[in-house]
N, C-alpha and C. Protein backbone atom coordinates (compact mmCIF):
# COMPACT_ATOMS: atom_id res chain seq x y z
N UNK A 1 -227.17 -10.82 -82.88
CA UNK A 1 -226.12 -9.93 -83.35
C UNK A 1 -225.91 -8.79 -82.34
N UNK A 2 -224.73 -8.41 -82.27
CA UNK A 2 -224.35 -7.27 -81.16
C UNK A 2 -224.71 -5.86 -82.19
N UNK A 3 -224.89 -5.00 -81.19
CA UNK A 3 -224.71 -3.38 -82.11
C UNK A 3 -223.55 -3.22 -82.34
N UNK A 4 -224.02 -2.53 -83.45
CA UNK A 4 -222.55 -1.99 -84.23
C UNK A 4 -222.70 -0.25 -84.03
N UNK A 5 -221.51 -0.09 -83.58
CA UNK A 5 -220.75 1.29 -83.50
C UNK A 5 -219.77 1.45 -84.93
N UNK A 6 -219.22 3.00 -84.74
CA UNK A 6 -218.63 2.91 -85.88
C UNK A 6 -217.16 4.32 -85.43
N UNK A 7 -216.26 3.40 -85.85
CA UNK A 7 -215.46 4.63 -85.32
C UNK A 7 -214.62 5.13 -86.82
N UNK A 8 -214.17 6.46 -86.84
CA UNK A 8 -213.72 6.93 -87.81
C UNK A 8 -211.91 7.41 -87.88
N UNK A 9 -211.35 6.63 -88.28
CA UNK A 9 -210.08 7.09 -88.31
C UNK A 9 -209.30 8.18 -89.46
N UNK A 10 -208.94 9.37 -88.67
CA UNK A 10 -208.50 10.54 -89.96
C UNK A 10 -206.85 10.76 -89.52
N UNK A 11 -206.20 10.62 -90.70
CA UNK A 11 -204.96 10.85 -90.71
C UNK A 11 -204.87 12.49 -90.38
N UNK A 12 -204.46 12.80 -89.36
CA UNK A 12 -204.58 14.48 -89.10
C UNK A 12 -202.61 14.16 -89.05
N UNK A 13 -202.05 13.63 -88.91
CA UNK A 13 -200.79 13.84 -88.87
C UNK A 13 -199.91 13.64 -90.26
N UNK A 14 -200.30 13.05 -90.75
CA UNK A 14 -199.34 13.02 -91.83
C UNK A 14 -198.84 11.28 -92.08
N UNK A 15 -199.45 10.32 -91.32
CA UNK A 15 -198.53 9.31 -91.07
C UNK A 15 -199.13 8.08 -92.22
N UNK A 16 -200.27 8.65 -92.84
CA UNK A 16 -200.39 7.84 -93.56
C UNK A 16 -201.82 6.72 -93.62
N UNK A 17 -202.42 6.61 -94.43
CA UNK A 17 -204.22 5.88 -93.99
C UNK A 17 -203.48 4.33 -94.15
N UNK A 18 -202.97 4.35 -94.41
CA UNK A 18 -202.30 2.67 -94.59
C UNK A 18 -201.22 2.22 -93.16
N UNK A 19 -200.83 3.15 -93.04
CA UNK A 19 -199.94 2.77 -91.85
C UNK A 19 -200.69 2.84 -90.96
N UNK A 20 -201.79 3.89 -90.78
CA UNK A 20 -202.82 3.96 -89.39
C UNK A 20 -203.64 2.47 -89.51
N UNK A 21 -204.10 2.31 -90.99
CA UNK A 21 -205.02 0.66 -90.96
C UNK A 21 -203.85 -0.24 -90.41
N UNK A 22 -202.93 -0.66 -90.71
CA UNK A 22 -201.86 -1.47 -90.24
C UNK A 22 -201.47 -1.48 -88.86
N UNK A 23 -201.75 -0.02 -88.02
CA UNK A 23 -201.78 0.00 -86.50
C UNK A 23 -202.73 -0.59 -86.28
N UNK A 24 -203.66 -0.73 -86.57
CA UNK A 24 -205.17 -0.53 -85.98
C UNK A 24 -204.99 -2.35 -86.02
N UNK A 25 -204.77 -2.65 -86.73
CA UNK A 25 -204.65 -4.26 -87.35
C UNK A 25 -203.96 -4.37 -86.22
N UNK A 26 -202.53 -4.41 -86.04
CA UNK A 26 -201.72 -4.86 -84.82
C UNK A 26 -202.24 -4.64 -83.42
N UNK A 27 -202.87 -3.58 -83.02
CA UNK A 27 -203.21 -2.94 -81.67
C UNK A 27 -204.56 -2.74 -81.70
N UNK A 28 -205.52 -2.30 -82.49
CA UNK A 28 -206.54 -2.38 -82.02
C UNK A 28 -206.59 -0.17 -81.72
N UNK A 29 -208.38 -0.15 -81.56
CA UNK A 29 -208.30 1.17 -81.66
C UNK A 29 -207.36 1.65 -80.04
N UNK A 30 -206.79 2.18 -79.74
CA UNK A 30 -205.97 2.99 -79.18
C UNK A 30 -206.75 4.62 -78.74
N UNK A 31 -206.13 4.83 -77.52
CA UNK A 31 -206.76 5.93 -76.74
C UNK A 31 -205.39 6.96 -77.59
N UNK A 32 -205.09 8.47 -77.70
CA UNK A 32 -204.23 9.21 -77.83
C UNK A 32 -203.36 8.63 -76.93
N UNK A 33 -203.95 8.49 -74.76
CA UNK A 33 -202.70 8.44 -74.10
C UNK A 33 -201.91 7.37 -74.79
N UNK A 34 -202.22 6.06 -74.89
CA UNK A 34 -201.74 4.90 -75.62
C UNK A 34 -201.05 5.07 -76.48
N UNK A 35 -201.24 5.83 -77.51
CA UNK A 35 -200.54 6.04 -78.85
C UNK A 35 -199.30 7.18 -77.99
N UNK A 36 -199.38 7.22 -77.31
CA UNK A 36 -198.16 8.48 -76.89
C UNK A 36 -198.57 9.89 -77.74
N UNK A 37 -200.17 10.21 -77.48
CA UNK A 37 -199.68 11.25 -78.64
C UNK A 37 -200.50 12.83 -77.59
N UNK A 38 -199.76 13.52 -77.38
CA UNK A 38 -200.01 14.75 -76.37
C UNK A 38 -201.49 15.47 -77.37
N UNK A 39 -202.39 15.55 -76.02
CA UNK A 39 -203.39 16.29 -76.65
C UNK A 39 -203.50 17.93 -76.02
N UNK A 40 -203.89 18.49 -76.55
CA UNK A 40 -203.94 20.13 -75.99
C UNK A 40 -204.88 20.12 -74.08
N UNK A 41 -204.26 20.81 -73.31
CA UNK A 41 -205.16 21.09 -72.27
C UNK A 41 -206.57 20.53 -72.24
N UNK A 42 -207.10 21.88 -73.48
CA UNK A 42 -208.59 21.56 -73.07
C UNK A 42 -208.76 20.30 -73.23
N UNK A 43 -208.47 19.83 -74.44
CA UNK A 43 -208.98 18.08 -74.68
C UNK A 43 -208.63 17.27 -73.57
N UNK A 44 -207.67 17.31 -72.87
CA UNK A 44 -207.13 16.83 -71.43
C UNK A 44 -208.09 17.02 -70.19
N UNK A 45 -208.75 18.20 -70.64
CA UNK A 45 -209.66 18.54 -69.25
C UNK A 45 -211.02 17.57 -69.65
N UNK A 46 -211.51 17.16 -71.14
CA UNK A 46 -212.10 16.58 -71.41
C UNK A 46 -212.44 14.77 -71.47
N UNK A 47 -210.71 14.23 -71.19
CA UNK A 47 -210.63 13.30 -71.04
C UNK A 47 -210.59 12.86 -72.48
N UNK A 48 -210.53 13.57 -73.04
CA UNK A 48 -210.30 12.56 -74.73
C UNK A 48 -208.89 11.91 -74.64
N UNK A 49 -208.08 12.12 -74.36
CA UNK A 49 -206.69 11.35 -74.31
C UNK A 49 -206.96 9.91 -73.75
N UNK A 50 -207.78 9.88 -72.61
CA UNK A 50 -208.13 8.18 -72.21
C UNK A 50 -209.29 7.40 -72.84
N UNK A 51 -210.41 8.22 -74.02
CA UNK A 51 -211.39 7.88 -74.59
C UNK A 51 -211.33 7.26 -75.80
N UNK A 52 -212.13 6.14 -76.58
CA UNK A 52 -211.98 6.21 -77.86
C UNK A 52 -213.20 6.31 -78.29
N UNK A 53 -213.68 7.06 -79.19
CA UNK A 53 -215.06 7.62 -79.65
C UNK A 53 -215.69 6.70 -80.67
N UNK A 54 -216.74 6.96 -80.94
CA UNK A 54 -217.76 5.64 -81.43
C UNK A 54 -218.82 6.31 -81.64
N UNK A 55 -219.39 6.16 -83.11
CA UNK A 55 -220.93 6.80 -83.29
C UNK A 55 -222.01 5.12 -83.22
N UNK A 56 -222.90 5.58 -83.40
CA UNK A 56 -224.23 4.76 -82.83
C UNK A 56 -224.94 4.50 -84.29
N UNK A 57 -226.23 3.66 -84.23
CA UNK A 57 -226.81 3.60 -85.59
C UNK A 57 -227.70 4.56 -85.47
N UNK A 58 -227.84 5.25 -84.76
CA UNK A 58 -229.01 6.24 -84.33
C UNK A 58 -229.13 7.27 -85.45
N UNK A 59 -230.19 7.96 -85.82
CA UNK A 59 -229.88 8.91 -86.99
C UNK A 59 -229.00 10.36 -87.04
N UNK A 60 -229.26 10.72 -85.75
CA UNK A 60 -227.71 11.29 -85.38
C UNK A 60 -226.53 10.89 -85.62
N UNK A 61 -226.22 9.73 -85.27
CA UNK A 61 -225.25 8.95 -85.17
C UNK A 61 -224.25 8.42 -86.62
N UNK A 62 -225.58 8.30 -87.68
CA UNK A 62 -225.50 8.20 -88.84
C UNK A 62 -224.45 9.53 -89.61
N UNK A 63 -225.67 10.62 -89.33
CA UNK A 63 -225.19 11.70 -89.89
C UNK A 63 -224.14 12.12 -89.76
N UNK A 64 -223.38 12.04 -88.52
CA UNK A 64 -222.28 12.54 -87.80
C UNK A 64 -221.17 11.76 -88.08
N UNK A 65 -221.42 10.48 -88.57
CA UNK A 65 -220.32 9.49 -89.09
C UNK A 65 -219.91 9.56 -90.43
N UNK A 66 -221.22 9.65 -91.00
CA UNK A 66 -221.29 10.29 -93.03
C UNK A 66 -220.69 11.35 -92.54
N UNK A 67 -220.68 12.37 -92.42
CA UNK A 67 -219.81 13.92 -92.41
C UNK A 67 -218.32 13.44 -92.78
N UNK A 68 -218.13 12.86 -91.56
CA UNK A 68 -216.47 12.09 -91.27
C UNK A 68 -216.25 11.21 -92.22
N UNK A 69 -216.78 10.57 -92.31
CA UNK A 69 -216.50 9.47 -93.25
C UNK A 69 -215.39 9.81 -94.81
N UNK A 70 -216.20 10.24 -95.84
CA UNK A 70 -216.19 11.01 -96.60
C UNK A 70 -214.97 11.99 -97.35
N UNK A 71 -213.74 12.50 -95.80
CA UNK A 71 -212.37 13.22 -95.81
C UNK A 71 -211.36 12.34 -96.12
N UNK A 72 -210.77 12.36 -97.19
CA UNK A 72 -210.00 11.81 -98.25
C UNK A 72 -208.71 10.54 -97.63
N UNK A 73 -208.48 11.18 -96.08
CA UNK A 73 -207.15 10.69 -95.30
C UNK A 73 -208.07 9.97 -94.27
N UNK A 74 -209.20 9.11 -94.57
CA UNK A 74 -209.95 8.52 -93.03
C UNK A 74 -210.32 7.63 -94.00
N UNK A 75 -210.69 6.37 -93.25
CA UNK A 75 -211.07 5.27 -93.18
C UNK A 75 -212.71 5.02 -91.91
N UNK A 76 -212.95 3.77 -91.99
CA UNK A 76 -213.95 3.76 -90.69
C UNK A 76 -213.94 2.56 -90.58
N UNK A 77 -214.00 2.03 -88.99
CA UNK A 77 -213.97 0.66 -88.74
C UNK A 77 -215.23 0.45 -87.23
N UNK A 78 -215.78 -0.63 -88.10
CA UNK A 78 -217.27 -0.86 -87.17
C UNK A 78 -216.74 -1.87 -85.90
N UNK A 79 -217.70 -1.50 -84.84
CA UNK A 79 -216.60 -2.53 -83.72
C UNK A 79 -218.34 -2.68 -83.34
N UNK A 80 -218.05 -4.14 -83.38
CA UNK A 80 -219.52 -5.15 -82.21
C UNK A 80 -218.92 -5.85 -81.37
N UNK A 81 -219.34 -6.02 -80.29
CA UNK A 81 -218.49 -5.84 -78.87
C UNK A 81 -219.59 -5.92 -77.59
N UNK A 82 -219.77 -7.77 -77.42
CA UNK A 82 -220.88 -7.93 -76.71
C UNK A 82 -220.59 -6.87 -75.17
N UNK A 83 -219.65 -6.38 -74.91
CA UNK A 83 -219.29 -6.21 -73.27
C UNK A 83 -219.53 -4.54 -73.29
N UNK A 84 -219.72 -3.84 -74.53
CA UNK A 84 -219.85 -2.07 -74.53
C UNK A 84 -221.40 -2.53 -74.51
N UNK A 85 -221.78 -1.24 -73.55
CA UNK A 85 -222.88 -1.08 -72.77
C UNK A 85 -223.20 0.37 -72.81
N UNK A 86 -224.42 0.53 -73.54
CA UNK A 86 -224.53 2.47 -73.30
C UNK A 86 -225.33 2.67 -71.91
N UNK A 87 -224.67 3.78 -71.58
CA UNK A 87 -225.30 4.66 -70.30
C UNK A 87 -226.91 5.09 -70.25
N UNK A 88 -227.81 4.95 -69.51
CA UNK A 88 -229.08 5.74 -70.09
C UNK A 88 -229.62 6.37 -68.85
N UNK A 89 -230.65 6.34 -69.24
CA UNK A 89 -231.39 7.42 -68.10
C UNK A 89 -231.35 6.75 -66.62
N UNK A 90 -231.15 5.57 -66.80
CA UNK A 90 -231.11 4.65 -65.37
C UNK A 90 -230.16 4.28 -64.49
N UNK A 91 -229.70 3.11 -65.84
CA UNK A 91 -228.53 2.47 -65.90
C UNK A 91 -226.98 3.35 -66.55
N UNK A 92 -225.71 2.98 -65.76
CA UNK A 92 -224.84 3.13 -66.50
C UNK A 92 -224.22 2.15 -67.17
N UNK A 93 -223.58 2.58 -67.96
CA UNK A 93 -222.66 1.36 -68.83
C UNK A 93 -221.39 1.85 -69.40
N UNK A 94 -220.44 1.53 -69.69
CA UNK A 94 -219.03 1.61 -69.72
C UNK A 94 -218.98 2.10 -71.71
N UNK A 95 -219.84 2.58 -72.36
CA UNK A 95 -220.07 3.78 -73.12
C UNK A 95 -221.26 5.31 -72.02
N UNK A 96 -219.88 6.13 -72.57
CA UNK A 96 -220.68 7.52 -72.05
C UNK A 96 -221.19 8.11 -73.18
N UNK A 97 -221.87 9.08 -72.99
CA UNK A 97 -222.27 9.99 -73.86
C UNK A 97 -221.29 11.38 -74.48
N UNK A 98 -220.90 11.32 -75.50
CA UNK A 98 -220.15 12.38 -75.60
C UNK A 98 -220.93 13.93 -77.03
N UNK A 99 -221.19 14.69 -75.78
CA UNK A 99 -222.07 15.64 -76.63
C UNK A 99 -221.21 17.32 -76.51
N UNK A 100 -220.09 17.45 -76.26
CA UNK A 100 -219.39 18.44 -76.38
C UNK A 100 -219.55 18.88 -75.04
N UNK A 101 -219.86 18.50 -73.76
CA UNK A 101 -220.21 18.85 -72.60
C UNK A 101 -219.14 19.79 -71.93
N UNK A 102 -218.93 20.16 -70.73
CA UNK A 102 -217.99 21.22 -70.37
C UNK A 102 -216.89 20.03 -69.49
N UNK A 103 -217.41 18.69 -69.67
CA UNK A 103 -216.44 17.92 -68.62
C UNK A 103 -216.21 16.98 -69.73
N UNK A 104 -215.65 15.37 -68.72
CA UNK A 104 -215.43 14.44 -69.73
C UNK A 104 -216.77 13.53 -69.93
N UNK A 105 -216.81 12.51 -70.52
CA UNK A 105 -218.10 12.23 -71.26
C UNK A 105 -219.24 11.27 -69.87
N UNK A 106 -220.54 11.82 -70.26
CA UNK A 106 -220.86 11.19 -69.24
C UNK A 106 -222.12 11.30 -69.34
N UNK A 107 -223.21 10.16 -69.17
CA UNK A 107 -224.66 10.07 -69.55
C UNK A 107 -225.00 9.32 -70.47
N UNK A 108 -226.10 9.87 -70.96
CA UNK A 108 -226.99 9.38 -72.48
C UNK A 108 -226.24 10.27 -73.42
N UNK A 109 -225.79 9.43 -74.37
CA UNK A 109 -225.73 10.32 -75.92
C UNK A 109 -226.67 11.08 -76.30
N UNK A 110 -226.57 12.63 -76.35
CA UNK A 110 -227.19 13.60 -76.78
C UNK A 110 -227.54 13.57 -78.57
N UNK A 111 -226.47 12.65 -79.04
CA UNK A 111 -226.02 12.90 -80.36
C UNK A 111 -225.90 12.10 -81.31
N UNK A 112 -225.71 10.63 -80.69
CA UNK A 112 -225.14 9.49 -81.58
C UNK A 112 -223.73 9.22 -81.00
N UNK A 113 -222.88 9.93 -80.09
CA UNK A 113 -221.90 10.10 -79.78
C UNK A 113 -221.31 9.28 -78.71
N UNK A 114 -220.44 8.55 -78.84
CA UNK A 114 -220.21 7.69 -77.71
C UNK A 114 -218.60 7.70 -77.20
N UNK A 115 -218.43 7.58 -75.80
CA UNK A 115 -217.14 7.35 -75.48
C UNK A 115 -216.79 6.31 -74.49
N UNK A 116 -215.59 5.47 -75.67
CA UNK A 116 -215.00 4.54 -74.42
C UNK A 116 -214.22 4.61 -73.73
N UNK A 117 -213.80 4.43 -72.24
CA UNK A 117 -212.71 4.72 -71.43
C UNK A 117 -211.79 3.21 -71.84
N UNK A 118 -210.97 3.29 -72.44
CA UNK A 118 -209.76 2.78 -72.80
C UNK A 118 -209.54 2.45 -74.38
N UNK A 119 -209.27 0.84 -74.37
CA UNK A 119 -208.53 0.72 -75.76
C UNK A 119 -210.09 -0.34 -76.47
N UNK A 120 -209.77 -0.48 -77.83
CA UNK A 120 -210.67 -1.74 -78.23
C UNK A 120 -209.55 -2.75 -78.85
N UNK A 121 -210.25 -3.84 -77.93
CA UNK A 121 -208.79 -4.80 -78.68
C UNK A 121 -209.62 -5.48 -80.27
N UNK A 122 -208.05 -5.55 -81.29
CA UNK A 122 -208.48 -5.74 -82.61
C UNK A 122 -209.57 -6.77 -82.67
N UNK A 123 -209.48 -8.02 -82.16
CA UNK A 123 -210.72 -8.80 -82.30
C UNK A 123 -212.35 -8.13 -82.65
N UNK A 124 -212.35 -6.89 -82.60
CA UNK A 124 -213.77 -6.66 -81.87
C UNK A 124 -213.79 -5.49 -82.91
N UNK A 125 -212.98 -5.23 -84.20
CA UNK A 125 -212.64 -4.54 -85.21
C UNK A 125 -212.60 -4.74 -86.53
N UNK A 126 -214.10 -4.26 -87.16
CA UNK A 126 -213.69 -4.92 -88.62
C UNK A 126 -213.51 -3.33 -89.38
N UNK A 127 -212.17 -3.54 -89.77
CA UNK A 127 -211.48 -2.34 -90.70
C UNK A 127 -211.51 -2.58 -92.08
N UNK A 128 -212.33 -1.52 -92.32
CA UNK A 128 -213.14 -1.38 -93.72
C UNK A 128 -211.53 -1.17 -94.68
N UNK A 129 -211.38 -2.16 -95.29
CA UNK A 129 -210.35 -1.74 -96.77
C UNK A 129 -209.54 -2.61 -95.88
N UNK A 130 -209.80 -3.35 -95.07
CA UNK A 130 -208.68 -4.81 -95.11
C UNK A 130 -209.46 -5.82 -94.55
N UNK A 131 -210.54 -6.11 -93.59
CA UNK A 131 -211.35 -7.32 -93.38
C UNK A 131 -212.24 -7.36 -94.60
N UNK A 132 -212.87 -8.18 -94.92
CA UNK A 132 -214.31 -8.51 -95.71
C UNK A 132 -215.19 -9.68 -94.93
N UNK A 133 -216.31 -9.77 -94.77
CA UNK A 133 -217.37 -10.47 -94.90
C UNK A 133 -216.81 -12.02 -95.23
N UNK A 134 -215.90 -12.51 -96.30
CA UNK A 134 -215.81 -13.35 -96.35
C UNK A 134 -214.43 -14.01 -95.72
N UNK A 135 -214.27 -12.92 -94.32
CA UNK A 135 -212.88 -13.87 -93.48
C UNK A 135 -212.97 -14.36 -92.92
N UNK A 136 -212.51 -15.61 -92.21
CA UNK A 136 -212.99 -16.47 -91.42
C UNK A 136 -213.15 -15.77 -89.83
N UNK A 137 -214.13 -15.96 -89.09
CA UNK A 137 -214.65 -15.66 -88.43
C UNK A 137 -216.28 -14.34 -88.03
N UNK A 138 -215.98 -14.59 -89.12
CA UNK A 138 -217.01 -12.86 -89.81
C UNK A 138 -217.88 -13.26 -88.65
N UNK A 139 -219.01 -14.48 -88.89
CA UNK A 139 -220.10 -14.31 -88.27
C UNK A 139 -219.75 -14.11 -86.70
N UNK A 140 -218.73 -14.64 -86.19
CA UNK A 140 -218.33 -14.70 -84.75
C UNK A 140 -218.37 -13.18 -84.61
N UNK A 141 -217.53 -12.16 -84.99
CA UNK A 141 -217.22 -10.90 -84.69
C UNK A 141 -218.63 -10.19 -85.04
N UNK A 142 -219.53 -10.91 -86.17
CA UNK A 142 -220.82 -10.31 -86.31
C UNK A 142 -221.80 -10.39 -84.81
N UNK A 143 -221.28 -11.35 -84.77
CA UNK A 143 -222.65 -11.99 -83.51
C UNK A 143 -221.82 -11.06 -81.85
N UNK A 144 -220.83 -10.19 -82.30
CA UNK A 144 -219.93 -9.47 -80.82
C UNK A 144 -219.34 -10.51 -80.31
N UNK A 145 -218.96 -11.39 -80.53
CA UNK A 145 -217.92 -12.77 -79.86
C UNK A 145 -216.12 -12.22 -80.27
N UNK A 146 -215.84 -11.41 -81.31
CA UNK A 146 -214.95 -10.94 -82.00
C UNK A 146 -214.20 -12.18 -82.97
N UNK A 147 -213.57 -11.70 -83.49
CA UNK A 147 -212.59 -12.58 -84.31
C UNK A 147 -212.04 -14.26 -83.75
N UNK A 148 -212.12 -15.03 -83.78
CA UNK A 148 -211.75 -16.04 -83.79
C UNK A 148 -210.37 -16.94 -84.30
């Protein structure tokens, strides 16, 4: 089985938790730049506009996802994804660490906190309140192969 990450989607605009699950279904998680959606400077200096964020099973990782989880306009969708690779003390890998740093994300997760540089395509996305366990391909996307 691949690790599972967990990303949290919050309606901060207004557009709706059903229409965002229904993007997410068609496209897959999406960076801001992707979505066309302008982020403030600082977040720009941070690189969140080209990132898509991801907590860990770590107990940090946990905690920091329960917080989010929980806000009335969010959803959460777990992505296993044999080819994401975390960064560590040695090795890098194409997850960074994202711990509120003064740049964009980069290292070991301080936190549970992870960042990807681009998009996740839907295959590699099971969105809680429209996949289940019993859709065809479950075990494939379980095992990080994605959807079938």
């Amino acid at each position: 089985m691949a690790k599972e990450y967990r990303h949290v989607v919050i309606d901060k605009f207004g557009a709706g938790v059903e229409n965002l699950r229904d993007s997410i279904n068609q496209n897959g998680i999406q960076t801001a730049q992707s979505r066309g959606i302008a982020l403030a400077q600082g977040s720009q200096h941070l690189e969140h506009h080209l990132h898509v964020f991801l907590w860990d099973d770590s107990r940090d990782g946990i905690k920091h996802w329960y917080a989010l989880k929980d806000t009335p306009s969010s959803f959460t969708i777990r992505v296993r994804w044999n080819d994401l690779t975390e960064t560590g003390y040695i090795f890098s890998g194409n997850l960074k660490g994202d711990g509120g740093q003064n740049g964009p994300p980069s290292g070991k997760s301080p936190n549970g906190a992870w960042a990807y540089k681009g998009n996740i395509p839907r295959n590699f996305c099971f969105i809680d309140g429209l996949d289940t366990e019993q859709k065809q391909g479950y075990s494939q996307w379980l095992d990080g192969n994605g959807w079938q």
